[in-house]
Structure formats: structure tokens, C-alpha cells
PDB file of N, CA and C in Angstrom:
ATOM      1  N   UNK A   1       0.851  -1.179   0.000  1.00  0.00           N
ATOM      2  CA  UNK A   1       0.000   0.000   0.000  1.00  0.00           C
ATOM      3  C   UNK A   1       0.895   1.239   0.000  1.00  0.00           C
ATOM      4  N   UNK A   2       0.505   2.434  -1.153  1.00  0.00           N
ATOM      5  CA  UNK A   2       1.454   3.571  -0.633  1.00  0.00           C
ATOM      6  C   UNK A   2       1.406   4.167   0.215  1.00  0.00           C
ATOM      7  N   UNK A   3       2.156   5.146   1.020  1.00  0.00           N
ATOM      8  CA  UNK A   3       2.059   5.583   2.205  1.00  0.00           C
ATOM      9  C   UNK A   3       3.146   6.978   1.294  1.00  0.00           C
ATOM     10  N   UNK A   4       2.578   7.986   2.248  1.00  0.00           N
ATOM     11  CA  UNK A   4       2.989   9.280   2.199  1.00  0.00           C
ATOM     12  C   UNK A   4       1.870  10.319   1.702  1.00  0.00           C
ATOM     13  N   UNK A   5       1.721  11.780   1.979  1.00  0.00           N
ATOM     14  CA  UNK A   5       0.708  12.227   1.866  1.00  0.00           C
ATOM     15  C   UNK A   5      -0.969  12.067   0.819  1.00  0.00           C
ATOM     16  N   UNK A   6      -1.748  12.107   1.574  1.00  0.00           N
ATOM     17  CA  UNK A   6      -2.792  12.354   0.766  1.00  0.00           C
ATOM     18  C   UNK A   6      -3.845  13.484   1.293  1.00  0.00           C
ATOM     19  N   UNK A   7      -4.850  13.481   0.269  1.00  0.00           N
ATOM     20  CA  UNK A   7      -5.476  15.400  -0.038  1.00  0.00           C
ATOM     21  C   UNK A   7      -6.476  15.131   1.302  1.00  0.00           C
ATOM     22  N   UNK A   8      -6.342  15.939   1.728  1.00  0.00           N
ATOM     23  CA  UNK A   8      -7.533  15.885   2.713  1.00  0.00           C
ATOM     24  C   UNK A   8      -8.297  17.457   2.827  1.00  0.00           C
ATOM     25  N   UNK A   9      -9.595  17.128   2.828  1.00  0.00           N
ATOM     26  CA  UNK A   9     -10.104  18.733   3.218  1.00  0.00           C
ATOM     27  C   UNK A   9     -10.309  19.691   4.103  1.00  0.00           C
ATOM     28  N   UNK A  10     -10.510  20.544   4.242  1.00  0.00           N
ATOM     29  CA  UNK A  10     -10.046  21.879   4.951  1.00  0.00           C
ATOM     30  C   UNK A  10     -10.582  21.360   6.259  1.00  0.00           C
ATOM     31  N   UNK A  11     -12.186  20.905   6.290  1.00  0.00           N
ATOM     32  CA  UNK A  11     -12.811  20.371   7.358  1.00  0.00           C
ATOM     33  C   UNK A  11     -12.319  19.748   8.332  1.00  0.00           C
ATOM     34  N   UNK A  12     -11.255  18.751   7.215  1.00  0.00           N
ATOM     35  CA  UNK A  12     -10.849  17.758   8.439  1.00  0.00           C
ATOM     36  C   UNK A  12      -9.526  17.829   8.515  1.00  0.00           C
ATOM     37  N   UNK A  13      -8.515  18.934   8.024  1.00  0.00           N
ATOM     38  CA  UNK A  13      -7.734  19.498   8.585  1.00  0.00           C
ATOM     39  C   UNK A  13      -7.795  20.351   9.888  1.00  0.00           C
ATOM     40  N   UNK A  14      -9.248  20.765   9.663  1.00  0.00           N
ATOM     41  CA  UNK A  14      -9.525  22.163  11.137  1.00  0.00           C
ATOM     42  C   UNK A  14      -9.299  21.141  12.560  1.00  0.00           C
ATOM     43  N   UNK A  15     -10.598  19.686  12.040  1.00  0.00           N
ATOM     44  CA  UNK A  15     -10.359  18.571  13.106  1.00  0.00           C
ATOM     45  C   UNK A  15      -9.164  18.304  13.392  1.00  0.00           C
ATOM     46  N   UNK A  16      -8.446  17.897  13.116  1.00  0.00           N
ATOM     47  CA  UNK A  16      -6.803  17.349  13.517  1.00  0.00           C
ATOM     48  C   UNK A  16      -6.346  18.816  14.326  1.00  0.00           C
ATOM     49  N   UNK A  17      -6.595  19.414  13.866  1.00  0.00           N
ATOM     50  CA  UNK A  17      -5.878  21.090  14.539  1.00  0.00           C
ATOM     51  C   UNK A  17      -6.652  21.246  15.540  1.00  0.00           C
ATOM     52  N   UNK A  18      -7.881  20.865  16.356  1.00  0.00           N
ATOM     53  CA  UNK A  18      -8.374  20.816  16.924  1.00  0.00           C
ATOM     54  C   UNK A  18      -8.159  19.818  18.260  1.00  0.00           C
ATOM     55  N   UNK A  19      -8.042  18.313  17.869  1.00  0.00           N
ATOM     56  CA  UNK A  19      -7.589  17.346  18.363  1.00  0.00           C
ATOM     57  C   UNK A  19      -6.088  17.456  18.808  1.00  0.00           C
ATOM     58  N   UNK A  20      -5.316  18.376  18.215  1.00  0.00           N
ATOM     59  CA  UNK A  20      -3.637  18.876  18.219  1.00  0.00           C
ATOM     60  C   UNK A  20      -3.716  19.584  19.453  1.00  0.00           C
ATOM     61  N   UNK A  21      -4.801  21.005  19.533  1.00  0.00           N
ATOM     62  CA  UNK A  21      -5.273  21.673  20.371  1.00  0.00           C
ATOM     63  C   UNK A  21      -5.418  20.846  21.746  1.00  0.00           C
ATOM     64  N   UNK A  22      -6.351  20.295  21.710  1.00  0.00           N
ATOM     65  CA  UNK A  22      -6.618  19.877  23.351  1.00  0.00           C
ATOM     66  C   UNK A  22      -5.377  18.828  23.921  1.00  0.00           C
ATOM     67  N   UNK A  23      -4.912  18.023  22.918  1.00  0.00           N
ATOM     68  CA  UNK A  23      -3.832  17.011  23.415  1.00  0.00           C
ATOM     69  C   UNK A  23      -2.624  17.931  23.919  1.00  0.00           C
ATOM     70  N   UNK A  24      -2.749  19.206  23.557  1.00  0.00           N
ATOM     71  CA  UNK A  24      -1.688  20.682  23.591  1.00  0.00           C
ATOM     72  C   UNK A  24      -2.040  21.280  25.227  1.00  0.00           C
ATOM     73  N   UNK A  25      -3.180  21.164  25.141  1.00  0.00           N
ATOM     74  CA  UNK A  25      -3.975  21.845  26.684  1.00  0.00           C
ATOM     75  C   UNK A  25      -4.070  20.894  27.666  1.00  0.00           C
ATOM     76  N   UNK A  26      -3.970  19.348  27.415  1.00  0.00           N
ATOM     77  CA  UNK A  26      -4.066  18.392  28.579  1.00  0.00           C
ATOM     78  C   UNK A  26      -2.396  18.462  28.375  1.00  0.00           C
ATOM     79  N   UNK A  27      -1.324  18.382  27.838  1.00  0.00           N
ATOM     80  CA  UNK A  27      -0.177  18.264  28.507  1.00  0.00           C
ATOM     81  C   UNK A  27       0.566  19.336  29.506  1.00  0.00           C
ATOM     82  N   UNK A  28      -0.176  20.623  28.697  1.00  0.00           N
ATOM     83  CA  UNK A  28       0.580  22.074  29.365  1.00  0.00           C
ATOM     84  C   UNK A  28      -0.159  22.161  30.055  1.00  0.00           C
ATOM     85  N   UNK A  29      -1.409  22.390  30.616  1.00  0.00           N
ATOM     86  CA  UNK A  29      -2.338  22.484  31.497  1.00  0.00           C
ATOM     87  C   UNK A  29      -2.155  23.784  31.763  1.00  0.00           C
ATOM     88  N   UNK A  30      -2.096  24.092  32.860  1.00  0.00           N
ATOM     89  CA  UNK A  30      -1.938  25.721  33.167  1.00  0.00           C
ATOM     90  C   UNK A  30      -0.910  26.515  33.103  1.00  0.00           C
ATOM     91  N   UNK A  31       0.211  25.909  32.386  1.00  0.00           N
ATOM     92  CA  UNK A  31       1.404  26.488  32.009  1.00  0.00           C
ATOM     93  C   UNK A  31       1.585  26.629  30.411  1.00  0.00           C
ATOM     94  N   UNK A  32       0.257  26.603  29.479  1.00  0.00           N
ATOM     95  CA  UNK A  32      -0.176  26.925  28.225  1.00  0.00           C
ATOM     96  C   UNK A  32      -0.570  28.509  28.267  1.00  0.00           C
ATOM     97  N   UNK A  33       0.089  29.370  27.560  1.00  0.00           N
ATOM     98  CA  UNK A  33      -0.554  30.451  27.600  1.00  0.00           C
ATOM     99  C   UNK A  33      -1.563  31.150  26.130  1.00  0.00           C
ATOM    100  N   UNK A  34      -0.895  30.372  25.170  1.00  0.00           N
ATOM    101  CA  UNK A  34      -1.962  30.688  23.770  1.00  0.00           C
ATOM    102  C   UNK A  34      -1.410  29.596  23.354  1.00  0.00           C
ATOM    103  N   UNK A  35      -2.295  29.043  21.927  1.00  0.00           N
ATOM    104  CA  UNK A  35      -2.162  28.577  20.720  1.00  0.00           C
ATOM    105  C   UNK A  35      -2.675  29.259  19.624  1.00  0.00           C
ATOM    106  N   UNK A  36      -2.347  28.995  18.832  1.00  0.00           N
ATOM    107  CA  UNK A  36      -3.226  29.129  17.248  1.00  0.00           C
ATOM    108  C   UNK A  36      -2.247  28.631  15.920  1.00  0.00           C
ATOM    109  N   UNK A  37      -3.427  28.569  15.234  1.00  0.00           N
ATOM    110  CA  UNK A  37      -2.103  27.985  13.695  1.00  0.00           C
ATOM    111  C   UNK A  37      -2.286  29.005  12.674  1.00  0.00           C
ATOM    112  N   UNK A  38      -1.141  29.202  12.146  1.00  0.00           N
ATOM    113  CA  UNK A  38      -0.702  30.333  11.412  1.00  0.00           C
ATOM    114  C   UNK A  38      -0.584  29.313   9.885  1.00  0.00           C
ATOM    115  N   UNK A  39      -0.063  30.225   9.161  1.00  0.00           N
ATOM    116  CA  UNK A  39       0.246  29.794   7.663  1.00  0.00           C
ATOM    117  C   UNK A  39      -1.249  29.862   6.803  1.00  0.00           C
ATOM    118  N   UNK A  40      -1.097  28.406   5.702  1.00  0.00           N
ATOM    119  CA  UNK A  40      -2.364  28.478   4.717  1.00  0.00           C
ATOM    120  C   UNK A  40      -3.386  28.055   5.738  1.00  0.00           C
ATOM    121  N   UNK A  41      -3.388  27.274   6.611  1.00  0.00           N
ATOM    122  CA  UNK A  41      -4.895  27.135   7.494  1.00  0.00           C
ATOM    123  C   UNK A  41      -5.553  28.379   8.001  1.00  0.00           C
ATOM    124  N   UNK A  42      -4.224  29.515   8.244  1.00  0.00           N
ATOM    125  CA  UNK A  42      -5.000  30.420   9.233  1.00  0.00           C
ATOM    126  C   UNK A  42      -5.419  31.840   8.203  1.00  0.00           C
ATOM    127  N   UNK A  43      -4.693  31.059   6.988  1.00  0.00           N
ATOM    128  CA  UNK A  43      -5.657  32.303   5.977  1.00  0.00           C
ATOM    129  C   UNK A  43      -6.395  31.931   5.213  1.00  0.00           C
ATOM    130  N   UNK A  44      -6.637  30.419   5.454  1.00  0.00           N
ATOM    131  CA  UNK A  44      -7.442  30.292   4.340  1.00  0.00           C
ATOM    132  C   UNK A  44      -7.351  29.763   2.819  1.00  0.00           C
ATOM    133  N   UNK A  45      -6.288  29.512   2.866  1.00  0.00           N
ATOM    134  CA  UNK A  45      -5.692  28.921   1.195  1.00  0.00           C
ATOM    135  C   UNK A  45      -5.301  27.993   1.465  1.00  0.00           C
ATOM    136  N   UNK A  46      -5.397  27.178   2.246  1.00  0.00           N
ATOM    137  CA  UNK A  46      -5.047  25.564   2.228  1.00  0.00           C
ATOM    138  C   UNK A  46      -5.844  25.018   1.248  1.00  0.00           C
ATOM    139  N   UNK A  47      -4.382  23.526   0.607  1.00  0.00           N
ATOM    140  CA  UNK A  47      -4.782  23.066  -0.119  1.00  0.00           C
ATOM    141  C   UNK A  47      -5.132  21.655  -0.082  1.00  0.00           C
ATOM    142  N   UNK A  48      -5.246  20.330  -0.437  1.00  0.00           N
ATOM    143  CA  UNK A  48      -5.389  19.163  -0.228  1.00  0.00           C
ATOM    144  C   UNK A  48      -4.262  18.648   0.351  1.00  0.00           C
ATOM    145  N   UNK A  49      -2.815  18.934   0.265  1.00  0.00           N
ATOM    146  CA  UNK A  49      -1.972  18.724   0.916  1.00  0.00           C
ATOM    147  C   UNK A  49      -1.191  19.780   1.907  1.00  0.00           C
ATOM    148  N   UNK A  50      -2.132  20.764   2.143  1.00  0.00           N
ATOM    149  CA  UNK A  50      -1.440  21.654   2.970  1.00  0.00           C
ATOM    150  C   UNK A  50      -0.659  20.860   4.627  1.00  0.00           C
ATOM    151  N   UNK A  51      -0.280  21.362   5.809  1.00  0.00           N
ATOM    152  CA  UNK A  51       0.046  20.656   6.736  1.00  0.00           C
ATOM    153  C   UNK A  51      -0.471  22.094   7.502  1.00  0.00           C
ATOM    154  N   UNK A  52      -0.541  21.504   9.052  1.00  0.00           N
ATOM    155  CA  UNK A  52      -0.917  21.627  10.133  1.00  0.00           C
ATOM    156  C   UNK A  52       0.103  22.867  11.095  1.00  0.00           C
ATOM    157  N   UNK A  53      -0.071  23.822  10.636  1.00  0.00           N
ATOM    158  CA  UNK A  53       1.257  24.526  11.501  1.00  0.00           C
ATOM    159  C   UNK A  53       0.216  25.365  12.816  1.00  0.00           C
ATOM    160  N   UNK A  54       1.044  25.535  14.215  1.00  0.00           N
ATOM    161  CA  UNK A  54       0.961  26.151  15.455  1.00  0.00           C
ATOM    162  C   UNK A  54       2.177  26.376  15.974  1.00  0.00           C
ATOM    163  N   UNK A  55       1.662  27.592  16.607  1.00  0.00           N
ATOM    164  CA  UNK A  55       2.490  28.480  17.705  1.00  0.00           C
ATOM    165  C   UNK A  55       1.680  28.160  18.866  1.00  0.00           C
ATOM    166  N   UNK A  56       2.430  27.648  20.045  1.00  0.00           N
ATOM    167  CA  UNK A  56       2.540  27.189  21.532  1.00  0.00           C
ATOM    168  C   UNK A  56       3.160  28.214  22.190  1.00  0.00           C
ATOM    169  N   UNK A  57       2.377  28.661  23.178  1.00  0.00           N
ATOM    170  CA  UNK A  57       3.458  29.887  23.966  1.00  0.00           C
ATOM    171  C   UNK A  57       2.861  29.342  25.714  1.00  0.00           C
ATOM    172  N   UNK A  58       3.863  29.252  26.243  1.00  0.00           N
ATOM    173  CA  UNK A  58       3.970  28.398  27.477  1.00  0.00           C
ATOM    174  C   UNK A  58       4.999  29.485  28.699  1.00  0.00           C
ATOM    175  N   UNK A  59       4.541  29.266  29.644  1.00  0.00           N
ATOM    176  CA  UNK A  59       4.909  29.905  30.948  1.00  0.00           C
ATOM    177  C   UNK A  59       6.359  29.470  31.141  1.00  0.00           C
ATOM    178  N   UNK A  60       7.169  29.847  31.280  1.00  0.00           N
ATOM    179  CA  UNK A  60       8.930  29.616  31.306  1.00  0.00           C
ATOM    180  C   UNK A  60       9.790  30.671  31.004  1.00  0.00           C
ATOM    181  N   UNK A  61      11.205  30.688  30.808  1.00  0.00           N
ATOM    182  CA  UNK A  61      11.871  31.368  29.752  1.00  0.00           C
ATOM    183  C   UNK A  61      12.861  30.485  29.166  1.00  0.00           C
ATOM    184  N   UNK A  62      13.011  30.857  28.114  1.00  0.00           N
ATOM    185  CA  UNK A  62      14.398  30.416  27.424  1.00  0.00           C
ATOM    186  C   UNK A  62      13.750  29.192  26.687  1.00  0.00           C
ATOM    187  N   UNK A  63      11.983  28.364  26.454  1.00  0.00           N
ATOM    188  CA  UNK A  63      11.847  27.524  26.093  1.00  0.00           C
ATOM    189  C   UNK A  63      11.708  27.786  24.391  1.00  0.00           C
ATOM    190  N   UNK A  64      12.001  26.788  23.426  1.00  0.00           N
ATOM    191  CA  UNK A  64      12.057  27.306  21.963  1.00  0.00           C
ATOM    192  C   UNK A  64      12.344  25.818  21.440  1.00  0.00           C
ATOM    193  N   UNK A  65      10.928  25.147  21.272  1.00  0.00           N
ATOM    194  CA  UNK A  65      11.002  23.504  20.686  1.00  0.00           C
ATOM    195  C   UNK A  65      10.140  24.285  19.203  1.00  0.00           C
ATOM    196  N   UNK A  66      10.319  22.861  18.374  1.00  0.00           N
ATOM    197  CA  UNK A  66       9.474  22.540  17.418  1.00  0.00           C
ATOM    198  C   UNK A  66       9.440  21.375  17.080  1.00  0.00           C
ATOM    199  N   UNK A  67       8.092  20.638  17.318  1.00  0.00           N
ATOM    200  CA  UNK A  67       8.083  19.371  16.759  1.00  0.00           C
ATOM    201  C   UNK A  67       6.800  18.870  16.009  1.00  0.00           C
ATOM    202  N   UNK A  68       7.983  18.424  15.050  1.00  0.00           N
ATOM    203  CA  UNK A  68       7.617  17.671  13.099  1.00  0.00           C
ATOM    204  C   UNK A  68       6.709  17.026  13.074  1.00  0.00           C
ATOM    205  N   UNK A  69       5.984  16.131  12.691  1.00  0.00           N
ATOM    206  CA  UNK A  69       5.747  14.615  12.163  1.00  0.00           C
ATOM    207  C   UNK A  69       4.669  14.867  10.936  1.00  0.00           C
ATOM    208  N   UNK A  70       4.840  13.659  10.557  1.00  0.00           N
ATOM    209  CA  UNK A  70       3.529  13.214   9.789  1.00  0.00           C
ATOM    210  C   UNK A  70       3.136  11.803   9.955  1.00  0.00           C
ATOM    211  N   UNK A  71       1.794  11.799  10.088  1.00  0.00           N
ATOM    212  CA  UNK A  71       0.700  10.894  10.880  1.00  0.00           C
ATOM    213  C   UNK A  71       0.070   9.898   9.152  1.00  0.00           C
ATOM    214  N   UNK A  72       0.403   9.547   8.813  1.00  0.00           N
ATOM    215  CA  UNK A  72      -0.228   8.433   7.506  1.00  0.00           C
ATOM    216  C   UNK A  72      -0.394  10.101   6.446  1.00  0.00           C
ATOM    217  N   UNK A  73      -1.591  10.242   6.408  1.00  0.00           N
ATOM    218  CA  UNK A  73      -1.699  11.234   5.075  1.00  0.00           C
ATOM    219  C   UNK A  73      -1.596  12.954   5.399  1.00  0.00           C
ATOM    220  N   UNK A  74      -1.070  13.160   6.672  1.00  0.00           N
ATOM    221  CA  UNK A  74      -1.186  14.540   7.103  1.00  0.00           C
ATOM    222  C   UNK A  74       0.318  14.782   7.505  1.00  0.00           C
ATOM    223  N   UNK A  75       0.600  16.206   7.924  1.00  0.00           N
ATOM    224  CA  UNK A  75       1.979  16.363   8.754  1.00  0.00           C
ATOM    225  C   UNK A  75       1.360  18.028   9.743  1.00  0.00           C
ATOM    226  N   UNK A  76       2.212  17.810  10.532  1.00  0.00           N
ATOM    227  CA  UNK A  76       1.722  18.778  11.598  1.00  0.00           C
ATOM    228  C   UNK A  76       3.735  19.344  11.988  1.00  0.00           C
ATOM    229  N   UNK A  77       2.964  20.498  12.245  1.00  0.00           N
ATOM    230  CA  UNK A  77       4.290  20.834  12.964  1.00  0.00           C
ATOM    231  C   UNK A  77       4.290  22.020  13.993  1.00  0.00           C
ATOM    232  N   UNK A  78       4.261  21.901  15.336  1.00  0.00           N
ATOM    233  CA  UNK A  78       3.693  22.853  16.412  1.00  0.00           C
ATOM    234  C   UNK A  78       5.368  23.413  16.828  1.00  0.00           C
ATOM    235  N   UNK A  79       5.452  24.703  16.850  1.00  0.00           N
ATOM    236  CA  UNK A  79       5.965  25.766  17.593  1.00  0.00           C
ATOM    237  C   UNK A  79       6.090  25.737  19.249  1.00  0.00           C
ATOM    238  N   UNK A  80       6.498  25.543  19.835  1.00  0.00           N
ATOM    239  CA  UNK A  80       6.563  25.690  21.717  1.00  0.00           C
ATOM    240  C   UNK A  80       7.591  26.588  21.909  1.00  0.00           C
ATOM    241  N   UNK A  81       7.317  27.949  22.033  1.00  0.00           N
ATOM    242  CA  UNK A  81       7.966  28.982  22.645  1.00  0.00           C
ATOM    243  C   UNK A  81       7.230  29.761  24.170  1.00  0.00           C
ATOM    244  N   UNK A  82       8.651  29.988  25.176  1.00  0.00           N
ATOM    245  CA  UNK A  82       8.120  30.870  26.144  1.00  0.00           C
ATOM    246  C   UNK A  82       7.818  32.379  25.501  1.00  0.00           C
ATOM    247  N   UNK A  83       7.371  33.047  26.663  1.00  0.00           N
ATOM    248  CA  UNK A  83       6.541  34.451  26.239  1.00  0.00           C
ATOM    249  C   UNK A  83       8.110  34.911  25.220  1.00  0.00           C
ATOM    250  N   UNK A  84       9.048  35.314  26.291  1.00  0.00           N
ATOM    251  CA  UNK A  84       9.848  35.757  26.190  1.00  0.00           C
ATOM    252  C   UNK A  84      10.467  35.104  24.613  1.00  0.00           C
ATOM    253  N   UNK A  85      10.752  34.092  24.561  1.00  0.00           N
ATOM    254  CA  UNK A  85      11.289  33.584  23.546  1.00  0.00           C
ATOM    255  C   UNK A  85      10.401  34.393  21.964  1.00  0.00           C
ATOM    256  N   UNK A  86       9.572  34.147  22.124  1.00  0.00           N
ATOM    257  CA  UNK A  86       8.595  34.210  20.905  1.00  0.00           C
ATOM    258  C   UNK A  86       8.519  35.838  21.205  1.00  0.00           C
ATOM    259  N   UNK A  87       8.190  36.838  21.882  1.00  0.00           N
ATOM    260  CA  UNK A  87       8.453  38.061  21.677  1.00  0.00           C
ATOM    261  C   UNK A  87      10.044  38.790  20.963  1.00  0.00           C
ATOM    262  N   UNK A  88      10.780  38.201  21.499  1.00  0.00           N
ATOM    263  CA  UNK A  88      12.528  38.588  20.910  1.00  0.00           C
ATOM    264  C   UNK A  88      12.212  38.040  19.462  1.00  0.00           C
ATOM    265  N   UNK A  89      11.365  36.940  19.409  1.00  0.00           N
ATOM    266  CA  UNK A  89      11.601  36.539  18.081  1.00  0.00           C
ATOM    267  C   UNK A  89      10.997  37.295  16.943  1.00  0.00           C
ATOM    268  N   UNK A  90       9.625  37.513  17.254  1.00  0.00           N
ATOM    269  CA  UNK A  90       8.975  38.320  16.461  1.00  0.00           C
ATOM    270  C   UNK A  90       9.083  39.857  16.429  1.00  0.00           C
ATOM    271  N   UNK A  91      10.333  40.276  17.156  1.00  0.00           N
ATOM    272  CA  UNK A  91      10.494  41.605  17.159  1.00  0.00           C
ATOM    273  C   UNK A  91      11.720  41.708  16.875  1.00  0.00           C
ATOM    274  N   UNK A  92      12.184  40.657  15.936  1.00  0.00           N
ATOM    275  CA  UNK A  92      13.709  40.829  15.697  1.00  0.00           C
ATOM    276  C   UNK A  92      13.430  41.463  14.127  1.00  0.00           C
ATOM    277  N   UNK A  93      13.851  42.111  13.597  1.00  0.00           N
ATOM    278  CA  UNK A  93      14.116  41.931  11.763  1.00  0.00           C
ATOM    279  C   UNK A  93      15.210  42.682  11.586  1.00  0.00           C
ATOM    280  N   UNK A  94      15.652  41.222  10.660  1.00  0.00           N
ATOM    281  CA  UNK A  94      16.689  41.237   9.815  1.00  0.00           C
ATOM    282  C   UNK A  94      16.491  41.316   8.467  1.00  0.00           C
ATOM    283  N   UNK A  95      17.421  40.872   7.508  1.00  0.00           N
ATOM    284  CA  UNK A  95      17.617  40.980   6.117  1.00  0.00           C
ATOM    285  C   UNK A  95      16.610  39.387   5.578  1.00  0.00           C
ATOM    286  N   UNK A  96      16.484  38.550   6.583  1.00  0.00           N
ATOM    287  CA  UNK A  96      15.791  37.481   5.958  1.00  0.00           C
ATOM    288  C   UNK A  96      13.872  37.965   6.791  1.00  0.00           C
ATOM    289  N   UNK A  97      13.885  39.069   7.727  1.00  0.00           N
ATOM    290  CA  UNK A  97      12.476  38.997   7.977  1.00  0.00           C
ATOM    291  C   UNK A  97      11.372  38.664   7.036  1.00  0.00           C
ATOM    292  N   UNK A  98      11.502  38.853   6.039  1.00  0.00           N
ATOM    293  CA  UNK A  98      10.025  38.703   5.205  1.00  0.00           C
ATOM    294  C   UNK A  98      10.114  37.442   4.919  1.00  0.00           C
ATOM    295  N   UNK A  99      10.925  36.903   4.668  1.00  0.00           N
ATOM    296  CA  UNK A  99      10.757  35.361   4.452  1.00  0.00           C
ATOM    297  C   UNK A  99      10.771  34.303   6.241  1.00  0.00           C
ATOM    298  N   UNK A 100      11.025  34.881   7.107  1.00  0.00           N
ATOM    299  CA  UNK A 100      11.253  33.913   8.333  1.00  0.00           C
ATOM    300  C   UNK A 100       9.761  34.308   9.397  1.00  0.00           C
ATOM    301  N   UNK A 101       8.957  35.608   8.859  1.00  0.00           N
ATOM    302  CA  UNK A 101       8.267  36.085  10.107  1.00  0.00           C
ATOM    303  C   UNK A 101       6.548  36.533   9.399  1.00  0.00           C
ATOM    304  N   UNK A 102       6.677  35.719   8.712  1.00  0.00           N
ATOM    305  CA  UNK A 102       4.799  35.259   7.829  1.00  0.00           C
ATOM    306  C   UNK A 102       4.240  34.912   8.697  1.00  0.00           C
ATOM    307  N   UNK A 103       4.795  34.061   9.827  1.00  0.00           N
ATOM    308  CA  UNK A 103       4.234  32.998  10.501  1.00  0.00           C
ATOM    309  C   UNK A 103       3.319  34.095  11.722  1.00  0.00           C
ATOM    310  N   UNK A 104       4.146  35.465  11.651  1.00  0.00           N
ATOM    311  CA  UNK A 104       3.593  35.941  12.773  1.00  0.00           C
ATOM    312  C   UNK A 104       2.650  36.894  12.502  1.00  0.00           C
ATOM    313  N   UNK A 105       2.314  37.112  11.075  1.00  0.00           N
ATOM    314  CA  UNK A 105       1.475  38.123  10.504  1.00  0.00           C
ATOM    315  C   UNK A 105      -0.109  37.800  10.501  1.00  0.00           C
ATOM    316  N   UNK A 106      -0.673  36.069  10.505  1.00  0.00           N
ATOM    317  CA  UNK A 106      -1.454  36.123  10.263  1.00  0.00           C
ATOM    318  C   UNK A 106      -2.020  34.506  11.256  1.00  0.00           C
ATOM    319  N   UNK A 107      -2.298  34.878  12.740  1.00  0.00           N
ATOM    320  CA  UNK A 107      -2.530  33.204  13.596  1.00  0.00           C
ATOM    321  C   UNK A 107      -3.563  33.665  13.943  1.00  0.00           C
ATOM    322  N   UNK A 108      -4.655  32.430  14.002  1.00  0.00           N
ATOM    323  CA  UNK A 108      -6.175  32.223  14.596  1.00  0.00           C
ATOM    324  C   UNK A 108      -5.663  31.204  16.219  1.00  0.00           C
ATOM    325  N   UNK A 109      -6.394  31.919  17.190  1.00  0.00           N
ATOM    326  CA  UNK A 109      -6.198  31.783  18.633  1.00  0.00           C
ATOM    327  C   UNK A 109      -7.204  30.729  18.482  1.00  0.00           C
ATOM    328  N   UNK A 110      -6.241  29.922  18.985  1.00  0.00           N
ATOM    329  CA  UNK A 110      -7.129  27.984  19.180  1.00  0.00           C
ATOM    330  C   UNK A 110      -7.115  28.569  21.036  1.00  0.00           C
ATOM    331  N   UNK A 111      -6.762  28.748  21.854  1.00  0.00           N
ATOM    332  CA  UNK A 111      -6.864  28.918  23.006  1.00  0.00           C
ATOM    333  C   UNK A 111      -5.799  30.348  23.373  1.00  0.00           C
ATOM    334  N   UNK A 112      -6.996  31.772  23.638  1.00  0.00           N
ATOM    335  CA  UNK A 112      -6.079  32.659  23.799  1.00  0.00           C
ATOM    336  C   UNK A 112      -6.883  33.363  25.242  1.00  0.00           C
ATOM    337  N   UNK A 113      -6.176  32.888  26.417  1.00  0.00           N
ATOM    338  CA  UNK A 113      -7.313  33.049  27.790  1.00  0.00           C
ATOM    339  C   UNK A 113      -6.918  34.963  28.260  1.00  0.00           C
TER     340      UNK A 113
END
């Protein structure tokens, strides 16, 4: 059988981003301070193979993960930055800003308390 992506629709991309969401809120629990997913989901131009992107911002300093995968026909890839981390980041620009800081122009708050 082949294995590696297949098209899935927007619908049930939102689901997985959803299901991403709470498995995101039962591990951080009260040390979650926002989510949301940025890129083509959060504007709207996703395509049959688009993937799953989020920003995680969590109570700490100095924290700055990202982790990959892809699940049979999807791929996800969530952001985990502290406040601090993800503020220096998005207030840095350089000569590569327009290409490194899209991500911060345009996120829908999956949990913003």
C-alpha cells in the first residue's frame, strides 16, 4: 500500500488542529498560555496537501522547541515557545524577515485566555 501524503479537506484538517489543540492543553495544562495555527490554514488557502502549523506559547523562559511529524496522510508541525522567547523573536528583523516572520502576521487563537 502507498504511504505518504494524501489530499484531505479543509474540514478535516480544522479537526486534527483541533484534536492537536486539546492534546496541547491536557499536557501544558496551566502552564499553556496561547495557541493558534498560522500559515495556509490560518488564511485560508489551504490546499489538499497543505500541513498543520501552530504556535505554543507556554509559561517559562528560554523555552524554543518545534516538533515535526507526519501521521499516515497529514503532517503537523507545532511551535513551543516561552513568552519571552517568541516576543525577541517576532520583534527581531533582519535581512531574511520577510521570508522567516509570515508565521507571525497572520494566527487564529485555538486557546487565547
Amino acid at each position: 500500500m502507498p504511504s505518504g501524503p494524501k489530499p484531505i479537506d479543509r474540514t478535516r484538517r480544522l479537526e486534527l488542529a483541533r484534536e492537536i489543540a486539546a492534546q496541547i492543553r491536557q499536557h501544558y495544562g496551566d502552564h499553556l498560555l496561547a495557541l493558534g495555527v498560522y500559515g495556509s490554514l490560518a488564511r485560508g488557502t489551504d490546499g489538499p496537501y497543505s500541513d498543520i502549523e501552530m504556535h505554543c506559547v507556554v509559561r517559562g523562559s528560554g523555552v524554543d522547541k518545534c516538533h515535526e511529524w507526519s501521521a499516515g496522510p497529514w503532517k503537523a508541525e507545532v511551535n513551543v515557545y516561552s513568552e519571552d522567547v517568541v516576543l525577541q523573536w517576532a520583534s527581531t528583523v533582519d535581512g531574511d524577515w520577510s521570508l522567516t516572520h509570515g508565521a507571525c502576521v497572520k494566527v487564529v487563537a485555538m486557546v487565547d485566555p
